[in-house]
C-alpha atoms as a PDB file:
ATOM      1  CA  UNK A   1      26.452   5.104   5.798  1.00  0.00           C
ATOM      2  CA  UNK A   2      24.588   3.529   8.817  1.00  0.00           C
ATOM      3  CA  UNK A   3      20.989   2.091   9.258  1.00  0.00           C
ATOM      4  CA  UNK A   4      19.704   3.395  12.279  1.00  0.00           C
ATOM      5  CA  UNK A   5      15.997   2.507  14.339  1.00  0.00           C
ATOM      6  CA  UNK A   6      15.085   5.488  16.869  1.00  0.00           C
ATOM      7  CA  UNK A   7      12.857   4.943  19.534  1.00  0.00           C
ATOM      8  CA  UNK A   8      12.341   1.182  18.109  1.00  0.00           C
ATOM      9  CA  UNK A   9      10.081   2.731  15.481  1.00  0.00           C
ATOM     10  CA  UNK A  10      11.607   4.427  12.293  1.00  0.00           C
ATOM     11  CA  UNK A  11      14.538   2.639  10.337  1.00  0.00           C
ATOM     12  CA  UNK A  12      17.006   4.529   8.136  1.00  0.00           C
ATOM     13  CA  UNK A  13      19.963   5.031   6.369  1.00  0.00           C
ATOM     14  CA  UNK A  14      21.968   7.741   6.057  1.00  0.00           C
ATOM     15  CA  UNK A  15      25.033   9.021   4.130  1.00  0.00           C
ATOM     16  CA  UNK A  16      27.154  12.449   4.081  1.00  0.00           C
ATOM     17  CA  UNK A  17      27.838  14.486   6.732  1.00  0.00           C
ATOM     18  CA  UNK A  18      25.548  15.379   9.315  1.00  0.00           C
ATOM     19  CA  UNK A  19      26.378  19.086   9.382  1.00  0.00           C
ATOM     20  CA  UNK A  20      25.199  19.623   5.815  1.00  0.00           C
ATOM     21  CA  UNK A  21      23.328  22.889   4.805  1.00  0.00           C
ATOM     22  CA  UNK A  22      21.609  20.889   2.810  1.00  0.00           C
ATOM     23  CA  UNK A  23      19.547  17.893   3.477  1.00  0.00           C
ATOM     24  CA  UNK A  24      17.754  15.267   1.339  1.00  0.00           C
ATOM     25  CA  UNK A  25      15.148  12.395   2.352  1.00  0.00           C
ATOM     26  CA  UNK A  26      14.211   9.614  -0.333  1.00  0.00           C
ATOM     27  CA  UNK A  27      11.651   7.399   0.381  1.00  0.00           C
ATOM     28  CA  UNK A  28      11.342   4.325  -1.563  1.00  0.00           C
ATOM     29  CA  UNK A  29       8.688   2.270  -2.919  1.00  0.00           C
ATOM     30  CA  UNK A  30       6.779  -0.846  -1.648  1.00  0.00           C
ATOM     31  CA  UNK A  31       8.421  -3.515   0.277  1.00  0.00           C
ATOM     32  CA  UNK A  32      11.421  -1.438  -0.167  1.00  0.00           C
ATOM     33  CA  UNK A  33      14.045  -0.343   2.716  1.00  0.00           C
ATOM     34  CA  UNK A  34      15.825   3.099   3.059  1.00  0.00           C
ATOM     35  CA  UNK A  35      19.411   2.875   1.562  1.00  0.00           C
ATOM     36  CA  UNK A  36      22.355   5.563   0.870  1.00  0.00           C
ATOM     37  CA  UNK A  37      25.108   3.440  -0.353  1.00  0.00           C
ATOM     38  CA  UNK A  38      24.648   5.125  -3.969  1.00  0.00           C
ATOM     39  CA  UNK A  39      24.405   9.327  -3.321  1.00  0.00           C
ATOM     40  CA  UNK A  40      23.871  10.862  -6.781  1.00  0.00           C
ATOM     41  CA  UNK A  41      26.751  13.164  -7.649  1.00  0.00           C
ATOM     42  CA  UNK A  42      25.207  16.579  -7.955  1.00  0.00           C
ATOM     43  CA  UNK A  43      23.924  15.658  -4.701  1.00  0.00           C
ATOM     44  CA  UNK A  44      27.241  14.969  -3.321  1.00  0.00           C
ATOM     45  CA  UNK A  45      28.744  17.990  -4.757  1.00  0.00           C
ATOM     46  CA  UNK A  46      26.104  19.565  -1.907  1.00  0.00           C
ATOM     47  CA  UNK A  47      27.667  17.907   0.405  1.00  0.00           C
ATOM     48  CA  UNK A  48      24.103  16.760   1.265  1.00  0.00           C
ATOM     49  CA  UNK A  49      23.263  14.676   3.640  1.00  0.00           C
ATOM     50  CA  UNK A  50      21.020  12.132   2.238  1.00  0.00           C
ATOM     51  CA  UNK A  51      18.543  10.252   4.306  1.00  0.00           C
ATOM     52  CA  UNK A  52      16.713   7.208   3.395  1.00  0.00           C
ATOM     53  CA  UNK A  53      13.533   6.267   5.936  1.00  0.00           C
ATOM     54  CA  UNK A  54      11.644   3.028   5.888  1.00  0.00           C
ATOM     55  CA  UNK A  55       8.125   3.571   5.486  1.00  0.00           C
ATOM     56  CA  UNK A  56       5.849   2.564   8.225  1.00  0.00           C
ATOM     57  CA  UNK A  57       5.284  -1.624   8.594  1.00  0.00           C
ATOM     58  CA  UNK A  58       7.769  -2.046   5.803  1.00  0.00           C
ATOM     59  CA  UNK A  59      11.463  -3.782   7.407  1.00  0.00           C
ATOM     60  CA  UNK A  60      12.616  -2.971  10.542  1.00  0.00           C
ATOM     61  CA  UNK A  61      10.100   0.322  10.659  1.00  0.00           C
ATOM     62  CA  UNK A  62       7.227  -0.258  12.859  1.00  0.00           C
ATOM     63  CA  UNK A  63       3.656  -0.109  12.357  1.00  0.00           C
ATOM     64  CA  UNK A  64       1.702   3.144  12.615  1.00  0.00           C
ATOM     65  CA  UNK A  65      -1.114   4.146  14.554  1.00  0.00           C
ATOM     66  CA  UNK A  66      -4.197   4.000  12.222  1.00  0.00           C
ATOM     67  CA  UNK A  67      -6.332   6.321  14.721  1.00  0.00           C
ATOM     68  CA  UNK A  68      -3.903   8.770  13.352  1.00  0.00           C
ATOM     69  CA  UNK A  69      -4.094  10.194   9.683  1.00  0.00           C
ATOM     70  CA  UNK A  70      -1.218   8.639   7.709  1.00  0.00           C
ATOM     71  CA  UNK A  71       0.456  11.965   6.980  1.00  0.00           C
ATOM     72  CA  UNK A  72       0.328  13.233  10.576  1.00  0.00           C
ATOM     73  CA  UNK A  73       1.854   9.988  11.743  1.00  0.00           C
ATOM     74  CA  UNK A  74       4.312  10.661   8.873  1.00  0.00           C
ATOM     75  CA  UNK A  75       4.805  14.111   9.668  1.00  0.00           C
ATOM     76  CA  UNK A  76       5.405  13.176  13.025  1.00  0.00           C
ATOM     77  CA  UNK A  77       8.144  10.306  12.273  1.00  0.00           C
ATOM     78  CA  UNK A  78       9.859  13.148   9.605  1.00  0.00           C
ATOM     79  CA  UNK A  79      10.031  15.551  13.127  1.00  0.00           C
ATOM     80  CA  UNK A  80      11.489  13.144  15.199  1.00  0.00           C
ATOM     81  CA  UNK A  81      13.514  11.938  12.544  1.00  0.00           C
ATOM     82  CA  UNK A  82      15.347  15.412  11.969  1.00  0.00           C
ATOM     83  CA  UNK A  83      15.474  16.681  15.323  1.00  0.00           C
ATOM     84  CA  UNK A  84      17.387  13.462  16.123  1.00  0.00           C
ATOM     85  CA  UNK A  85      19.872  14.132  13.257  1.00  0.00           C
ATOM     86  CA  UNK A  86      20.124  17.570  13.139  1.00  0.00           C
ATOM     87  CA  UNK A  87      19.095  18.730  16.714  1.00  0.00           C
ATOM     88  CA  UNK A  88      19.961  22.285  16.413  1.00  0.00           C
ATOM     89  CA  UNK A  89      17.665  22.400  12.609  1.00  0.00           C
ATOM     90  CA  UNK A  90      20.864  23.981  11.174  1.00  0.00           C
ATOM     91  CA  UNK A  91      20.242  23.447   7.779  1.00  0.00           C
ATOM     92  CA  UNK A  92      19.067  25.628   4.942  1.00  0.00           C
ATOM     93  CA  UNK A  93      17.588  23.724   2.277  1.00  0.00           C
ATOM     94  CA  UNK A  94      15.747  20.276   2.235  1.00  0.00           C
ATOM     95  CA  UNK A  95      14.797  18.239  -0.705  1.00  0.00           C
ATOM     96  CA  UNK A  96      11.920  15.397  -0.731  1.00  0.00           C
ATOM     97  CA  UNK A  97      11.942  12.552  -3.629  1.00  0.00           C
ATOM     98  CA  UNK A  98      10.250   9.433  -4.011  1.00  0.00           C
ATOM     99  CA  UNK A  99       9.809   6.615  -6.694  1.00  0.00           C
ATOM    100  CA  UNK A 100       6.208   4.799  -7.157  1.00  0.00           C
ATOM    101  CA  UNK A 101       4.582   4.576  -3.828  1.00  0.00           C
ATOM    102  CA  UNK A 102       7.260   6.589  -2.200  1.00  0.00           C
ATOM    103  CA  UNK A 103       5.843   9.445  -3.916  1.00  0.00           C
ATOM    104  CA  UNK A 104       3.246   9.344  -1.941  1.00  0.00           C
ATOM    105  CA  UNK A 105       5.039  10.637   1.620  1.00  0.00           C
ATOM    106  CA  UNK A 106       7.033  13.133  -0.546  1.00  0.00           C
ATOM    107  CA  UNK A 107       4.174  15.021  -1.238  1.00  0.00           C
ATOM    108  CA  UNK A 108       2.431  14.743   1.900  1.00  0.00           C
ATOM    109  CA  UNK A 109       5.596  16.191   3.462  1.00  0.00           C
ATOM    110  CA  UNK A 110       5.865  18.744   0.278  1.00  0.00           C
ATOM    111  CA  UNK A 111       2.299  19.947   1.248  1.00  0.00           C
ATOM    112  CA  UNK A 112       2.189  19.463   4.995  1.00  0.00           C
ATOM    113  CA  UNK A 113       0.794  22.593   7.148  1.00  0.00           C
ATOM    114  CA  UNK A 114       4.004  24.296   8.562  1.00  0.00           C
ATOM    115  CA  UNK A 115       2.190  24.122  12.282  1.00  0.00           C
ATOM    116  CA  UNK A 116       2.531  20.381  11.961  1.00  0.00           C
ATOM    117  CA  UNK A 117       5.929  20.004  10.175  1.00  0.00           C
ATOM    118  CA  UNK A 118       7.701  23.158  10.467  1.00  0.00           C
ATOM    119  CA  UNK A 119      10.954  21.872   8.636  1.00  0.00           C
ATOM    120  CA  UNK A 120       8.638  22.151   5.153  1.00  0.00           C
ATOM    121  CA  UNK A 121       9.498  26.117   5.447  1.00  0.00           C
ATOM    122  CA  UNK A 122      13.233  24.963   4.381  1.00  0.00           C
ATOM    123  CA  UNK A 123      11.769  22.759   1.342  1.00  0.00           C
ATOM    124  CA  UNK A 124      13.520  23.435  -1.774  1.00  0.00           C
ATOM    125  CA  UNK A 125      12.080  20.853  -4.002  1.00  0.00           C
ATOM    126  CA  UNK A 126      10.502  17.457  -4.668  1.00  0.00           C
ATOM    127  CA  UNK A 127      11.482  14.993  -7.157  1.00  0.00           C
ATOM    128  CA  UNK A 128       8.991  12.648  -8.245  1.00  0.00           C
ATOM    129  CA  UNK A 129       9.703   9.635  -9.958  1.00  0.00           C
ATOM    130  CA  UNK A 130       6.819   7.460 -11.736  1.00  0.00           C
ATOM    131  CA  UNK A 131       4.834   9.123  -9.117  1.00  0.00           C
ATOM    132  CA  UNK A 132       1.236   8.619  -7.842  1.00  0.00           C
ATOM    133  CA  UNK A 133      -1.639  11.360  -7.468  1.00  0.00           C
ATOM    134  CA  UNK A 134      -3.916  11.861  -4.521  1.00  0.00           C
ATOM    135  CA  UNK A 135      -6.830   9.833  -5.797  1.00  0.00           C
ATOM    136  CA  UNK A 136      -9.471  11.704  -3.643  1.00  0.00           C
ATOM    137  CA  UNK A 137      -8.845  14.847  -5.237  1.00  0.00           C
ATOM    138  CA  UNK A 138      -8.029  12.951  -8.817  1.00  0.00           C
ATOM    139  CA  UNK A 139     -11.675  12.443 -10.612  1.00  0.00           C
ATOM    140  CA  UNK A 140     -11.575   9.948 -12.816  1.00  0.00           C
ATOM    141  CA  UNK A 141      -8.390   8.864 -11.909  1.00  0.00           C
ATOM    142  CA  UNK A 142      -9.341   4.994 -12.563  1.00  0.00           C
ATOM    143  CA  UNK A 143      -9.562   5.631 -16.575  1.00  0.00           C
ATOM    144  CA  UNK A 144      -5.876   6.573 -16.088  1.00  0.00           C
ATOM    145  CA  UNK A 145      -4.396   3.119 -14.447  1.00  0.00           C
ATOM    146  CA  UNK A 146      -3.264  -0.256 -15.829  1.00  0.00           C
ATOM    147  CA  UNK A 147      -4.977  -2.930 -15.290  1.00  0.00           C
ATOM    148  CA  UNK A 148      -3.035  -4.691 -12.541  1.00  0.00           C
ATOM    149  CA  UNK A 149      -2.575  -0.709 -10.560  1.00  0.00           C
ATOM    150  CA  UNK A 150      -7.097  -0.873 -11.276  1.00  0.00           C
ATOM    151  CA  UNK A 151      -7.153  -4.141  -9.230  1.00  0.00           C
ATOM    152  CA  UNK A 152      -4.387  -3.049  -6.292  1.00  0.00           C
ATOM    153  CA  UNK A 153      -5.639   0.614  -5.829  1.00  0.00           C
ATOM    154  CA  UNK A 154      -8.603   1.532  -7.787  1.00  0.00           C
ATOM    155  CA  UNK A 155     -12.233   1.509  -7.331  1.00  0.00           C
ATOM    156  CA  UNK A 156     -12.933  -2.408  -6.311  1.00  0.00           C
ATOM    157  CA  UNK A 157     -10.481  -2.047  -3.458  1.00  0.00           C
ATOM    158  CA  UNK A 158     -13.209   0.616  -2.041  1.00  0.00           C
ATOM    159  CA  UNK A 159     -15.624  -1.867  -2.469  1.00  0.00           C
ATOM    160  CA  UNK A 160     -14.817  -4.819  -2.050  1.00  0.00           C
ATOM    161  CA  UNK A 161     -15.002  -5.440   2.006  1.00  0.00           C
ATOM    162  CA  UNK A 162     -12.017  -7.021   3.958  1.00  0.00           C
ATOM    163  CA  UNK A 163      -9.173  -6.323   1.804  1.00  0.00           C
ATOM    164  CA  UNK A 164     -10.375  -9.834   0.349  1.00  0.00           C
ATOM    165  CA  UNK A 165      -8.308  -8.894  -3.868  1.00  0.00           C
ATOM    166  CA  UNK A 166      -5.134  -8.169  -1.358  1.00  0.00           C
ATOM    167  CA  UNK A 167      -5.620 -10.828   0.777  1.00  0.00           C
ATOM    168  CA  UNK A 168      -5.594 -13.340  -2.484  1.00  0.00           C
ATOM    169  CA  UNK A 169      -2.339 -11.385  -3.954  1.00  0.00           C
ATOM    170  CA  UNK A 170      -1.184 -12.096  -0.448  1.00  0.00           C
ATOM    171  CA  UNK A 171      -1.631 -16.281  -0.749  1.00  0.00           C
ATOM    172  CA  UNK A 172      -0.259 -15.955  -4.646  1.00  0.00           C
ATOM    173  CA  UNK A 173       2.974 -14.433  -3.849  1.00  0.00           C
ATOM    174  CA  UNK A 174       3.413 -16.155  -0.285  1.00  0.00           C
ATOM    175  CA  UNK A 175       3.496 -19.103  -2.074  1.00  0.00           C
ATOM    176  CA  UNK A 176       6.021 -18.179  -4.465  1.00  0.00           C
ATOM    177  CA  UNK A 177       8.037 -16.764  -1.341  1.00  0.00           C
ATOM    178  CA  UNK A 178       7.988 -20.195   0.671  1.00  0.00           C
ATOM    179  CA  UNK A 179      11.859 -20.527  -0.704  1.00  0.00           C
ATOM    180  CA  UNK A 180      14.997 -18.697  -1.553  1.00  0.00           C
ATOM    181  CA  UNK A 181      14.853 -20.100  -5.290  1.00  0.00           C
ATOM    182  CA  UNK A 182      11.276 -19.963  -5.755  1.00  0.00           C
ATOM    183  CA  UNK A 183      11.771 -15.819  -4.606  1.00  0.00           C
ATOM    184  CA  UNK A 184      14.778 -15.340  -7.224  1.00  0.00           C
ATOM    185  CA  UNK A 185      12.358 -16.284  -9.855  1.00  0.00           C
ATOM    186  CA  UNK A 186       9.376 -14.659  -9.009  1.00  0.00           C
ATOM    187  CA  UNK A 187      11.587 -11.769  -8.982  1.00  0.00           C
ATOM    188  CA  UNK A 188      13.079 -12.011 -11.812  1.00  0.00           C
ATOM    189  CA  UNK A 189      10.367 -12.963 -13.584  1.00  0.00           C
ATOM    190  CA  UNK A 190       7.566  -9.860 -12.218  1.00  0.00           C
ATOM    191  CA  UNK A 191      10.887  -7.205 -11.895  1.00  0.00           C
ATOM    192  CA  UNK A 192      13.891  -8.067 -14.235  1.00  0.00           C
ATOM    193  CA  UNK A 193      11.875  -9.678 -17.071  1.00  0.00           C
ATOM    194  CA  UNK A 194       8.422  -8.091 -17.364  1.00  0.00           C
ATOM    195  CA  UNK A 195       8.963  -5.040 -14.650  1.00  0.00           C
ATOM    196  CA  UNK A 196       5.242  -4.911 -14.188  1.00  0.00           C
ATOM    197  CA  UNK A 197       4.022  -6.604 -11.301  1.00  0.00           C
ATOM    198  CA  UNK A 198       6.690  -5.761  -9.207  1.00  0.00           C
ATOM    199  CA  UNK A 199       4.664  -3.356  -6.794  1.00  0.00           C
ATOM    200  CA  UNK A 200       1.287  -4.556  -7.542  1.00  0.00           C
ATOM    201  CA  UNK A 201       0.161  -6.756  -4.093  1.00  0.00           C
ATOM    202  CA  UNK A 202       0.370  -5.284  -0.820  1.00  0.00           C
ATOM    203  CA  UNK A 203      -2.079  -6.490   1.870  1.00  0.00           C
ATOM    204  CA  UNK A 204      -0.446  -5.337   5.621  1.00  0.00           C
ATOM    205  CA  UNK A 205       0.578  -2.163   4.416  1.00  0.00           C
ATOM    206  CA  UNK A 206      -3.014  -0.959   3.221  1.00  0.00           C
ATOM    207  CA  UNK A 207      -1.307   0.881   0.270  1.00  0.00           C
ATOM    208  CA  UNK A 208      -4.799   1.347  -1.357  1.00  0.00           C
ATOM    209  CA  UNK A 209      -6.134   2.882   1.829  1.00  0.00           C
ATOM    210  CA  UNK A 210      -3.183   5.054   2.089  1.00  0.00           C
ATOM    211  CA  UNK A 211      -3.305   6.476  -1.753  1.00  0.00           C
ATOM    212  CA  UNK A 212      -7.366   7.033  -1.421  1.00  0.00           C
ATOM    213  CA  UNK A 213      -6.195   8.533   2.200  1.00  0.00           C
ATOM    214  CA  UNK A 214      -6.772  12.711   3.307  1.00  0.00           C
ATOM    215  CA  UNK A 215      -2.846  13.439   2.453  1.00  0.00           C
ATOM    216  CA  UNK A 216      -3.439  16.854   4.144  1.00  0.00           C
ATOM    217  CA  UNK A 217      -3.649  19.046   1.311  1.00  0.00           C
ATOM    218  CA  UNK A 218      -4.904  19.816  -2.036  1.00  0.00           C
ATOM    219  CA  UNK A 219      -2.177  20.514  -4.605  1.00  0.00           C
ATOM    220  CA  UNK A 220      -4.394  22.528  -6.639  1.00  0.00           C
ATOM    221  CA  UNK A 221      -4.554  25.055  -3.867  1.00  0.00           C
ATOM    222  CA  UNK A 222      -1.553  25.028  -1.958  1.00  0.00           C
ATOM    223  CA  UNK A 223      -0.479  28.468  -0.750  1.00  0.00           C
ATOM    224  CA  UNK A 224       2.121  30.659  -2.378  1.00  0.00           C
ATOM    225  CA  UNK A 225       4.437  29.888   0.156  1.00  0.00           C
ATOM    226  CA  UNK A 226       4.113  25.809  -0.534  1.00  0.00           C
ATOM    227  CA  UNK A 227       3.713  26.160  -3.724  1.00  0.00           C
ATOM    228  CA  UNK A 228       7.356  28.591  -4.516  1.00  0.00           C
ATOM    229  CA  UNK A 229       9.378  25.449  -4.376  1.00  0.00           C
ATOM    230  CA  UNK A 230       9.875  23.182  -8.051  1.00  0.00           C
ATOM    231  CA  UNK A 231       8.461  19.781  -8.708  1.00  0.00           C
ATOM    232  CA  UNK A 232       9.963  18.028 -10.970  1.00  0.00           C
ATOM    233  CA  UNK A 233       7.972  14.941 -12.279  1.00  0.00           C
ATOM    234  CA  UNK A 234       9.215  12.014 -14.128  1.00  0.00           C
ATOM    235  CA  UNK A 235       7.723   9.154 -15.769  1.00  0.00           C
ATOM    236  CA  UNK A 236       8.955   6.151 -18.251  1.00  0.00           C
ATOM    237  CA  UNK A 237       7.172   5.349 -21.261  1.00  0.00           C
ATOM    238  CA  UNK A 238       6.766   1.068 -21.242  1.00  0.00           C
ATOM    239  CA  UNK A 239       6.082   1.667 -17.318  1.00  0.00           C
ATOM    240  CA  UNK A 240       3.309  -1.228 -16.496  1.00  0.00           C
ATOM    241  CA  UNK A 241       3.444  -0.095 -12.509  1.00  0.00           C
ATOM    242  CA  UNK A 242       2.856   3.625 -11.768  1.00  0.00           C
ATOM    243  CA  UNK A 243       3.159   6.746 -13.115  1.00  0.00           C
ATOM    244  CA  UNK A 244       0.077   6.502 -14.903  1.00  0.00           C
ATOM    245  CA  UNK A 245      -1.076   9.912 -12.935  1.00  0.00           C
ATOM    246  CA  UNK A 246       2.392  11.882 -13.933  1.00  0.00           C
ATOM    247  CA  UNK A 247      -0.046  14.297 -16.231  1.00  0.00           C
ATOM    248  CA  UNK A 248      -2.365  14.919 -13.712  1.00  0.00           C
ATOM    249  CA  UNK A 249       0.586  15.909 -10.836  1.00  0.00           C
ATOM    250  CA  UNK A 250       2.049  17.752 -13.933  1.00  0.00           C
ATOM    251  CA  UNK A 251      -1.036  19.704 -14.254  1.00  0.00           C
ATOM    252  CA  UNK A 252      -2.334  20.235 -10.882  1.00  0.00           C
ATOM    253  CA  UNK A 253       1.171  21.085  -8.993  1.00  0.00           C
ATOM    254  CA  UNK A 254       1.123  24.876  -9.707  1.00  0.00           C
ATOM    255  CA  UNK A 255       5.544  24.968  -9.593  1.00  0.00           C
ATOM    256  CA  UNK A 256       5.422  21.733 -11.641  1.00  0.00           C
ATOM    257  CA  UNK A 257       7.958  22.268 -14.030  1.00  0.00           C
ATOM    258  CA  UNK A 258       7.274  19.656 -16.677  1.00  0.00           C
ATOM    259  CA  UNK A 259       6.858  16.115 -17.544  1.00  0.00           C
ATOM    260  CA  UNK A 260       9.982  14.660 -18.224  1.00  0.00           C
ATOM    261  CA  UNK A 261       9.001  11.179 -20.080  1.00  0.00           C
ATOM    262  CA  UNK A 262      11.882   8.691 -20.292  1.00  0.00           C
ATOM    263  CA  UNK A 263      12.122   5.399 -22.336  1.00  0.00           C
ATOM    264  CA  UNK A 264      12.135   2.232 -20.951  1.00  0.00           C
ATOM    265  CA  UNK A 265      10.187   1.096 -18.172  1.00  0.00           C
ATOM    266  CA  UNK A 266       9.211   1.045 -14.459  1.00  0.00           C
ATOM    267  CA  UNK A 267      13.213   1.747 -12.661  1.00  0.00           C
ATOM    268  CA  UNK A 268      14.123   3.718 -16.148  1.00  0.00           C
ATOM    269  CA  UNK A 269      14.865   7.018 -14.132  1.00  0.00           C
ATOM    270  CA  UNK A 270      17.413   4.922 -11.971  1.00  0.00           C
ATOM    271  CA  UNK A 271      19.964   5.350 -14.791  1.00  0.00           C
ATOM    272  CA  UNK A 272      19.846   9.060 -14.887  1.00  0.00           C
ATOM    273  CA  UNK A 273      20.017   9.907 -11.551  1.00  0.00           C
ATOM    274  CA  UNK A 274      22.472  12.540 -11.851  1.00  0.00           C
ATOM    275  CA  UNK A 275      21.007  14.218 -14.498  1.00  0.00           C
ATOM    276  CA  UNK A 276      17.256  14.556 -12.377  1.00  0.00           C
ATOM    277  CA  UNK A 277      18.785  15.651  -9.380  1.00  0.00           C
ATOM    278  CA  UNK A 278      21.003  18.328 -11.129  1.00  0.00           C
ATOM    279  CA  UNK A 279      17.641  19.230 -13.228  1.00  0.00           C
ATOM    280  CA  UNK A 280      15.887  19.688  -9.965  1.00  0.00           C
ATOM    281  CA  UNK A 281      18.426  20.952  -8.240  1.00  0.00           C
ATOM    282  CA  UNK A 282      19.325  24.368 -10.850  1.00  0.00           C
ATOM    283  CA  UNK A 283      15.314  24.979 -11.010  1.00  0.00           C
ATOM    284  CA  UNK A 284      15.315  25.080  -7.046  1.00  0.00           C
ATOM    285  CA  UNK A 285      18.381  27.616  -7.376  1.00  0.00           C
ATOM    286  CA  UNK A 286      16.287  29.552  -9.775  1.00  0.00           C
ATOM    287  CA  UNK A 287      13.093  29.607  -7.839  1.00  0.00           C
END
């Protein structure tokens, strides 16, 4: 595994051998950073190679250029990103997952224009965990979130002008940040304890912008071509963060092949790893 920055821009981490047929980019969710210590076995029965980028403004990644859509920036960070670790494209089949916000770029990616990222030909299938919906082309989305998801990313954040309800979740959790022991409880408390306020406050990394955001595509009419390759969505039912739009991705992703609703709560899906990807992985082999 190494953790790599190209061109000073886009950080990641990487695991399994570079020559792989098969290849397989997770992106994470807010505030989080690209990791492949932990390669899910079905996955490492591929022999995939399993890459983990950090999302734009989020660790060592750098900031984006907002006269640029998001997804064409992210498109564009995906290209350079595979053409610097597999110059030669020789690879046959590539898988996109996410969990909570990092659902988000694995469905811009999953729906991206082939002119603009020409690896999607090679997509196999996308794994969604507690995922989020494209709120522009979700009506009535905001009857579907939790309270705490209404305030972060619904309707007042169109409103309201200067990012002023992120700003204030900025000054509430910088306080609680000002020390090491002060961030082990607020952590424990909003992750471990409750799991519900966990990915809530983001102010730099205009998350709300980015969800309400063109993401290139409609899923509800995505070509055949696009819209060949399984989608596998997952959701947990105590989960007090996302996934509140699982039915809607369910219904609106024509090669959606179900729901699959797990107990527990927000990170639920983490302990069955093996059994989504090998899900996923068979209905891609049956597509």
């Amino acid at each position: 595994m190494t953790n790599e920055l190209i061109h000073g821009r886009i950080a990641y981490a990487h695991n399994g051998p570079p020559t792989s047929r098969t290849v397989i980019i997770f992106f994470v969710g807010i505030m989080g950073l690209g990791t492949a210590a932990n390669v899910s076995e079905p996955c490492r029965e591929l022999q995939a190679h399993w890459i983990a980028p950090t999302l734009p403004g989020m660790g060592r990644s750098g900031t984006r250029d907002c006269s640029v859509p998001y997804y064409v920036n992210l498109a564009n960070d995906i290209n350079v990103l595979l053409n610097h670790l597999s110059p030669t494209g020789d690879f046959d089949a590539l898988y996109f997952s996410g969990g909570s916000y990092g659902t988000v770029p694995a469905q811009m990616l999953y729906g991206a224009p082939y002119d603009l990222f020409p690896s999607g030909r090679k997509i196999a299938g996308m794994l969604l965990l507690n995922g989020l919906s494209p709120l522009r082309h979700h009506a009535g989305y905001a009857t579907t979130l939790r309270w705490n998801n209404w305030v972060s990313i619904g309707p007042p954040t169109r409103i309201i002008p200067f990012r002023l309800l992120q700003r204030l979740f900025k000054a509430v959790i910088g306080y609680k940040l000002r020390s090491v022991e002060g961030a082990k409880q607020f952590l424990k408390a909003t992750v471990f304890d409750k799991m519900d306020d966990g990915e809530k406050q983001l102010d730099e990394h205009t998350v709300s912008d980015t969800i309400h955001s063109d993401w290139g595509f409609d899923p509800r009419t995505l070509d055949e071509e696009h819209s060949t390759k399984p989608v596998l969505v997952v959701g947990s039912k105590n989960d007090h963060i996302g996934g509140s739009t699982n039915d809607w991705l369910v219904a609106n992703y024509k090669s959606a092949i179900k729901l699959k609703l797990l107990p527990g709560g927000h990170i639920s899906s983490l302990f069955i790893m093996d059994e989504l990807w090998r899900d996923l992985i068979e209905a891609a082999r049956s597509a």
